[in-house]
Protein backbone atom coordinates (compact mmCIF):
# COMPACT_ATOMS: atom_id res chain seq x y z
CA UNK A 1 -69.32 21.09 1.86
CA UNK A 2 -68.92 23.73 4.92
CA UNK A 3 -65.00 24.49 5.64
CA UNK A 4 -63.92 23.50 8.75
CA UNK A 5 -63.38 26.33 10.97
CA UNK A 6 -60.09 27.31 11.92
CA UNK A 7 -57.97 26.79 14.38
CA UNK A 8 -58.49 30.11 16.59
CA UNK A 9 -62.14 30.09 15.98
CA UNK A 10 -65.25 29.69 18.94
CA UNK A 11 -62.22 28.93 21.49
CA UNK A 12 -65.05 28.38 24.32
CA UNK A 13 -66.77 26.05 22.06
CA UNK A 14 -66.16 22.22 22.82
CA UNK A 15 -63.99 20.90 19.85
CA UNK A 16 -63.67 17.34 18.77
CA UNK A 17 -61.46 15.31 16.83
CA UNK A 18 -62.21 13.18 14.04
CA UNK A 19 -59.75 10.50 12.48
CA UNK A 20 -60.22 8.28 10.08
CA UNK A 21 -59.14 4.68 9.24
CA UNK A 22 -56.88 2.76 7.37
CA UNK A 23 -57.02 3.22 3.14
CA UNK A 24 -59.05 6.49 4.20
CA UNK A 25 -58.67 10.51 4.32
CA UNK A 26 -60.46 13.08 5.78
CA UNK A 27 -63.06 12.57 3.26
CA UNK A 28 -64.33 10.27 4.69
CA UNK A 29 -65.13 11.41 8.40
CA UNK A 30 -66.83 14.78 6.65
CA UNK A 31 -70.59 13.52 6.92
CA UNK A 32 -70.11 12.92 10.87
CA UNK A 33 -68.09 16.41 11.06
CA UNK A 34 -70.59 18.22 9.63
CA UNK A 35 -73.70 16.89 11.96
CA UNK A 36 -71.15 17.62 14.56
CA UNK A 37 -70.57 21.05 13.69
CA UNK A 38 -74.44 21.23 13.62
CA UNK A 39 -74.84 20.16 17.23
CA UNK A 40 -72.64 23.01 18.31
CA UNK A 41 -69.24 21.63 18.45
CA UNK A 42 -65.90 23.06 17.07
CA UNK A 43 -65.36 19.84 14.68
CA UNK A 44 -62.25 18.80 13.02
CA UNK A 45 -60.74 15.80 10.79
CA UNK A 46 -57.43 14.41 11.50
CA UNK A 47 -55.99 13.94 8.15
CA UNK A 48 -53.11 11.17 8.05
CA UNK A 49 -51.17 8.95 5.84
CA UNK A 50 -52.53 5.51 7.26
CA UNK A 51 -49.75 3.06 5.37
CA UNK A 52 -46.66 5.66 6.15
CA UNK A 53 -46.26 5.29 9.40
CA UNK A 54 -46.75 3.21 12.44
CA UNK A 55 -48.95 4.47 15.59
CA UNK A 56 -46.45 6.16 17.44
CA UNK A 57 -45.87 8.78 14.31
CA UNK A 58 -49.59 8.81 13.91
CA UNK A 59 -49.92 9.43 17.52
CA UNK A 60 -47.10 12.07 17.56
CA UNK A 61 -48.66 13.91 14.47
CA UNK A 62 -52.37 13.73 16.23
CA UNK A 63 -50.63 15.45 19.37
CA UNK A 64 -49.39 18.82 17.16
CA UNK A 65 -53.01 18.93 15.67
CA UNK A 66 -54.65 19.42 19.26
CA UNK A 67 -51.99 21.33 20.66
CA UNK A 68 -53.30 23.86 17.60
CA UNK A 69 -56.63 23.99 19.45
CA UNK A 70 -57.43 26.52 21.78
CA UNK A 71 -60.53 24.84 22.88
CA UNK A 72 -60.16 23.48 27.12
CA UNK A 73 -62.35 20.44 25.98
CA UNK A 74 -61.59 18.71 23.02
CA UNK A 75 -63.30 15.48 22.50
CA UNK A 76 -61.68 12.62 19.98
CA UNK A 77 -63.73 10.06 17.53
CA UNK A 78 -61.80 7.39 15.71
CA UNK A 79 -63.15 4.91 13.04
CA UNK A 80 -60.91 1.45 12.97
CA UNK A 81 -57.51 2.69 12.93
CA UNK A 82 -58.41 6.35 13.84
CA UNK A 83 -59.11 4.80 17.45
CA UNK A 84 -56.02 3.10 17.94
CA UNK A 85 -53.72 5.99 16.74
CA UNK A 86 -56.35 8.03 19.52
CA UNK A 87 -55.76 5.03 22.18
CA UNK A 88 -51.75 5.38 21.48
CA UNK A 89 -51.38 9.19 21.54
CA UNK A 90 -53.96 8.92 25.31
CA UNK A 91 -51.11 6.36 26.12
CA UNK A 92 -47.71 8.39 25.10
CA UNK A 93 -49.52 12.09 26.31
CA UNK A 94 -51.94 12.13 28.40
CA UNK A 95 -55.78 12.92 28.90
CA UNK A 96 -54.96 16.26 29.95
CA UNK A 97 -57.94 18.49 27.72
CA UNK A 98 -59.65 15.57 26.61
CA UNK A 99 -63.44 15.24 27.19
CA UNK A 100 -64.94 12.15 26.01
CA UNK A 101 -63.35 9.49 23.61
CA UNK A 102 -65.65 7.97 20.59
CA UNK A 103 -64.23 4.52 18.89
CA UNK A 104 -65.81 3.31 15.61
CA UNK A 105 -65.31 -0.23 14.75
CA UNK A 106 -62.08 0.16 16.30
CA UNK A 107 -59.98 -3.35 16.68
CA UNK A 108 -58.55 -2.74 19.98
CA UNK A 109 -58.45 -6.44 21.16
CA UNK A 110 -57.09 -8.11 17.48
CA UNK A 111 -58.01 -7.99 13.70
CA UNK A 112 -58.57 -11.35 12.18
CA UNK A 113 -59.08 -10.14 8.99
CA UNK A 114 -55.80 -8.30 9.41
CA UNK A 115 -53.17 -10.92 9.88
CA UNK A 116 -55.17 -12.37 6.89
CA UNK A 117 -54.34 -9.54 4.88
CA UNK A 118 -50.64 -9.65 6.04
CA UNK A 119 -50.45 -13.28 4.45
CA UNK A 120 -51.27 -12.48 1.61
CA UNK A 121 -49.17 -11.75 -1.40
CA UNK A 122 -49.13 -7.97 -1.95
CA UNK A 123 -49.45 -7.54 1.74
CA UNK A 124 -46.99 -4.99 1.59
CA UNK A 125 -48.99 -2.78 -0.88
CA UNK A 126 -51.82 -3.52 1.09
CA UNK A 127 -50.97 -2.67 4.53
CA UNK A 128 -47.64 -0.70 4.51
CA UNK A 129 -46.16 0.70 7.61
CA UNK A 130 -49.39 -0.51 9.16
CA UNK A 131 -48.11 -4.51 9.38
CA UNK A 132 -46.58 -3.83 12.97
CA UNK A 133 -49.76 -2.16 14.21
CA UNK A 134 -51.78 -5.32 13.80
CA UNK A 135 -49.18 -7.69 14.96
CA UNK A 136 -49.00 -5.48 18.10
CA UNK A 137 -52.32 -5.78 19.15
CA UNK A 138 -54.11 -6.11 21.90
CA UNK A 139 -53.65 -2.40 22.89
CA UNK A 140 -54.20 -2.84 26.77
CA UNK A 141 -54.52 0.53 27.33
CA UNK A 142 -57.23 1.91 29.75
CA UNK A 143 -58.22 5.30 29.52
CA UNK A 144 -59.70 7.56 32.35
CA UNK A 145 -61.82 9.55 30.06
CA UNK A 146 -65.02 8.06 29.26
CA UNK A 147 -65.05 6.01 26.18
CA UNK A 148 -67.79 4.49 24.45
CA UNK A 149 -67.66 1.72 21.50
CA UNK A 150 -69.57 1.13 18.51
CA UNK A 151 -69.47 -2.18 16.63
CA UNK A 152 -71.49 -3.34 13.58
CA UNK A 153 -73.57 -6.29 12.65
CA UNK A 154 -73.65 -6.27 9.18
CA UNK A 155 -70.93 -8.60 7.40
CA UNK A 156 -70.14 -6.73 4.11
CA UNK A 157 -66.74 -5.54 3.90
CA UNK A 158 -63.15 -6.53 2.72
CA UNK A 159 -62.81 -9.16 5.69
CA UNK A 160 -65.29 -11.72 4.19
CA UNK A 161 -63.41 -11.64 0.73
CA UNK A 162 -60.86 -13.55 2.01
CA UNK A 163 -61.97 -15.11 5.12
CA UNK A 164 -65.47 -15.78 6.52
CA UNK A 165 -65.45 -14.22 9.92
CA UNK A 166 -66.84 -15.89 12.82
CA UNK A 167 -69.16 -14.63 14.98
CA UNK A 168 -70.72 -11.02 14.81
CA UNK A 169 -68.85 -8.57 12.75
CA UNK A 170 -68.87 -6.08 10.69
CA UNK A 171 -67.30 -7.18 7.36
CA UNK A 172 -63.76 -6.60 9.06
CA UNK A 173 -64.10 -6.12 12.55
CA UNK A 174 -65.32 -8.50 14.68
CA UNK A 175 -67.46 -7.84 17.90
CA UNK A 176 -65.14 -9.14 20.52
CA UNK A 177 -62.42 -7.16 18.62
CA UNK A 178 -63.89 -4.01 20.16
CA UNK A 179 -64.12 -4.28 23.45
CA UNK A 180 -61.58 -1.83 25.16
CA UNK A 181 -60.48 -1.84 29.04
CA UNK A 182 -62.58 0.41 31.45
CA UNK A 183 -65.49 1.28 28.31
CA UNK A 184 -68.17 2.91 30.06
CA UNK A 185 -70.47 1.81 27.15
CA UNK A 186 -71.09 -0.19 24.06
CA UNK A 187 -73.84 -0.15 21.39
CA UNK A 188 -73.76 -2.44 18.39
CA UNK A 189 -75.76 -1.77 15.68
CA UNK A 190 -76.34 -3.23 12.12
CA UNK A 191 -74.09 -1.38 10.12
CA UNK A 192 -71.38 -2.60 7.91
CA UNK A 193 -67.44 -1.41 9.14
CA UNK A 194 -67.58 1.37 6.14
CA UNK A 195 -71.37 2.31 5.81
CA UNK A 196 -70.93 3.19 9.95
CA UNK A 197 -69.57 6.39 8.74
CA UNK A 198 -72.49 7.41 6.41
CA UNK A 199 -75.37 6.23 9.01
CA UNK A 200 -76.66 9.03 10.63
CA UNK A 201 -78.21 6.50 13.29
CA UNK A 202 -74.38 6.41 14.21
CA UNK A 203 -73.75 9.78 14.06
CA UNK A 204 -76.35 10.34 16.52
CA UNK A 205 -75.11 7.85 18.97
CA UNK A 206 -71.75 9.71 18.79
CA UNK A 207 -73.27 13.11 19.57
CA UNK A 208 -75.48 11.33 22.16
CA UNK A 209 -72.30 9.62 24.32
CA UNK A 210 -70.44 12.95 23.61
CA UNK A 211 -73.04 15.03 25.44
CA UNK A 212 -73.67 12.46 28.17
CA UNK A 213 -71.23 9.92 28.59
CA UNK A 214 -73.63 7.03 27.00
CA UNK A 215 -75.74 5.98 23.63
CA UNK A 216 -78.65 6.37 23.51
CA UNK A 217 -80.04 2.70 22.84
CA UNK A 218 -83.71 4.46 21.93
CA UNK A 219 -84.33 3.57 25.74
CA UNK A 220 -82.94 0.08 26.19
CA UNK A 221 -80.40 0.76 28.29
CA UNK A 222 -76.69 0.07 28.21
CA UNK A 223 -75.34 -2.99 25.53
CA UNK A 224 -76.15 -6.40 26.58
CA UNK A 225 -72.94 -8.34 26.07
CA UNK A 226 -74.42 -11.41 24.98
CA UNK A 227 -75.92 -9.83 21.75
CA UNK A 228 -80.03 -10.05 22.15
CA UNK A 229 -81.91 -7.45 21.51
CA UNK A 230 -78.95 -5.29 20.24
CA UNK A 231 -80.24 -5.86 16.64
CA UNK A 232 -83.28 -4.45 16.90
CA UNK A 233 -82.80 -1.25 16.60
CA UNK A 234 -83.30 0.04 12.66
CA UNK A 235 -79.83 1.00 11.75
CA UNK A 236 -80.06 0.89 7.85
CA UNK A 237 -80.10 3.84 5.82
CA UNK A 238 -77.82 6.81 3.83
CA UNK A 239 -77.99 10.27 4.53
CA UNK A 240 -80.13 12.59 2.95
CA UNK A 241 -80.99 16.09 3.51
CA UNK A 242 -83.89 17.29 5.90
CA UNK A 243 -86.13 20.69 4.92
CA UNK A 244 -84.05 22.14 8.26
CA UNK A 245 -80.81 21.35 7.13
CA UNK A 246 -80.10 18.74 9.47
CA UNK A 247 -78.83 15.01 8.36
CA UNK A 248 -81.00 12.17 8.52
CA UNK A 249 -81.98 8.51 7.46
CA UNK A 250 -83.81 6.73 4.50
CA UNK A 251 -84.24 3.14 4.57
CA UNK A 252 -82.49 1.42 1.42
């Protein structure tokens, strides 16, 4: 897989951010880093040790990577976790440089299957530093960047192994568990809270509200709160490689 450039490199280009979620590494934002990198940007993964700290460390260590960047515009995409270390570190440093904010399945509002989790025997194993995070929740914060949310649909995940979620959700996340204060948009498509990160549907709704402030909805229009007609939209698939190069979608 393509290196990620380094830190001094295309200063003029726009750079984003990519961090990943709890139980993850960079690994696993390197699909959506390398479209990225394809669209033009100066892409990077924030690399972190989800069940050693609590958000303020993870916030603190997020803040030295982007001071590394000499990019002006540097634009940040979290999956789950990823967005609420990104919502903490807008909260203890400012939007000063940042262009436009990306969450993934992020549970700003609560995590059900969380506190679940944190009953649970080997809890401790399980969750680690992390326990706090989700006990601290809702994270009120309300950025002055443009943000944009995107839930999933599709129930497969470690949530419904030991709870069955109600409502729409992911597999961990629930839909209402998204919603963050002052979002300028929301798309939810059916995706599962893992597979988001290997859809390239998603991938191109990030590099859509990154260019423009909003999803691209394949025409529809901004996210109807109530759910119908969000589902529509074809969401399943894995990537695979196009003659050009570029990243794209077969159904499974």
């Amino acid at each position: 897989m393509q290196a990620e450039p380094s830190a001094v490199e295309h200063p003029l280009r726009e750079a984003v951010i990519l961090a990943h979620g709890l139980w993850m590494g960079g690994w696993a934002m390197q699909g959506l880093r390398l479209l990225l990198s394809r669209r033009g940007y100066a892409a990077y993964v924030f690399d972190y040790r989800t069940l050693a700290h609590g958000l303020d460390e993870h916030a603190r260590l997020l803040a030295a990577r982007i001071a590394e960047l000499r990019q002006p515009a540097i634009h940040l995409v979290g999956h789950s976790l990823g967005g609420l270390v990104i919502l903490r570190y807008l909260r203890k440093y400012g939007e000063r440089r940042i262009g436009r904010i990306v969450l993934l399945g992020t549970p700003a509002r609560a995590c059900m299957a969380a506190l679940r989790f944190e009953n649970m025997a080997a809890a401790e194993r399980l969750l680690g530093a992390s326990r706090e995070i989700w006990r601290s929740l809702p994270d009120d914060y309300r950025p002055q960047r443009e943000l944009g949310v995107i839930a999933g649909s599709r129930p497969w995940g470690l949530g419904s192994l030991v709870m069955r979620l109600p409502g729409t959700n992911d597999g961990l996340v629930r839909l209402e568990e998204t919603e963050v204060a002052g979002m300028r948009d929301r798309i939810v498509l059916p995706v599962s809270h893992s597979g988001m990160l290997v859809s390239t549907r998603v991938a191109r709704e990030v590099a859509a509200f990154l260019e423009r402030g909003a999803f691209d909805h394949d025409g529809r229009g901004a996210f109807d709160h109530d759910g119908r007609g969000a589902f529509d939209h074809d969401g399943r698939g894995v990537f695979e490689r196009e003659s050009r190069g570029a990243l794209t979608r077969e159904g499974r």
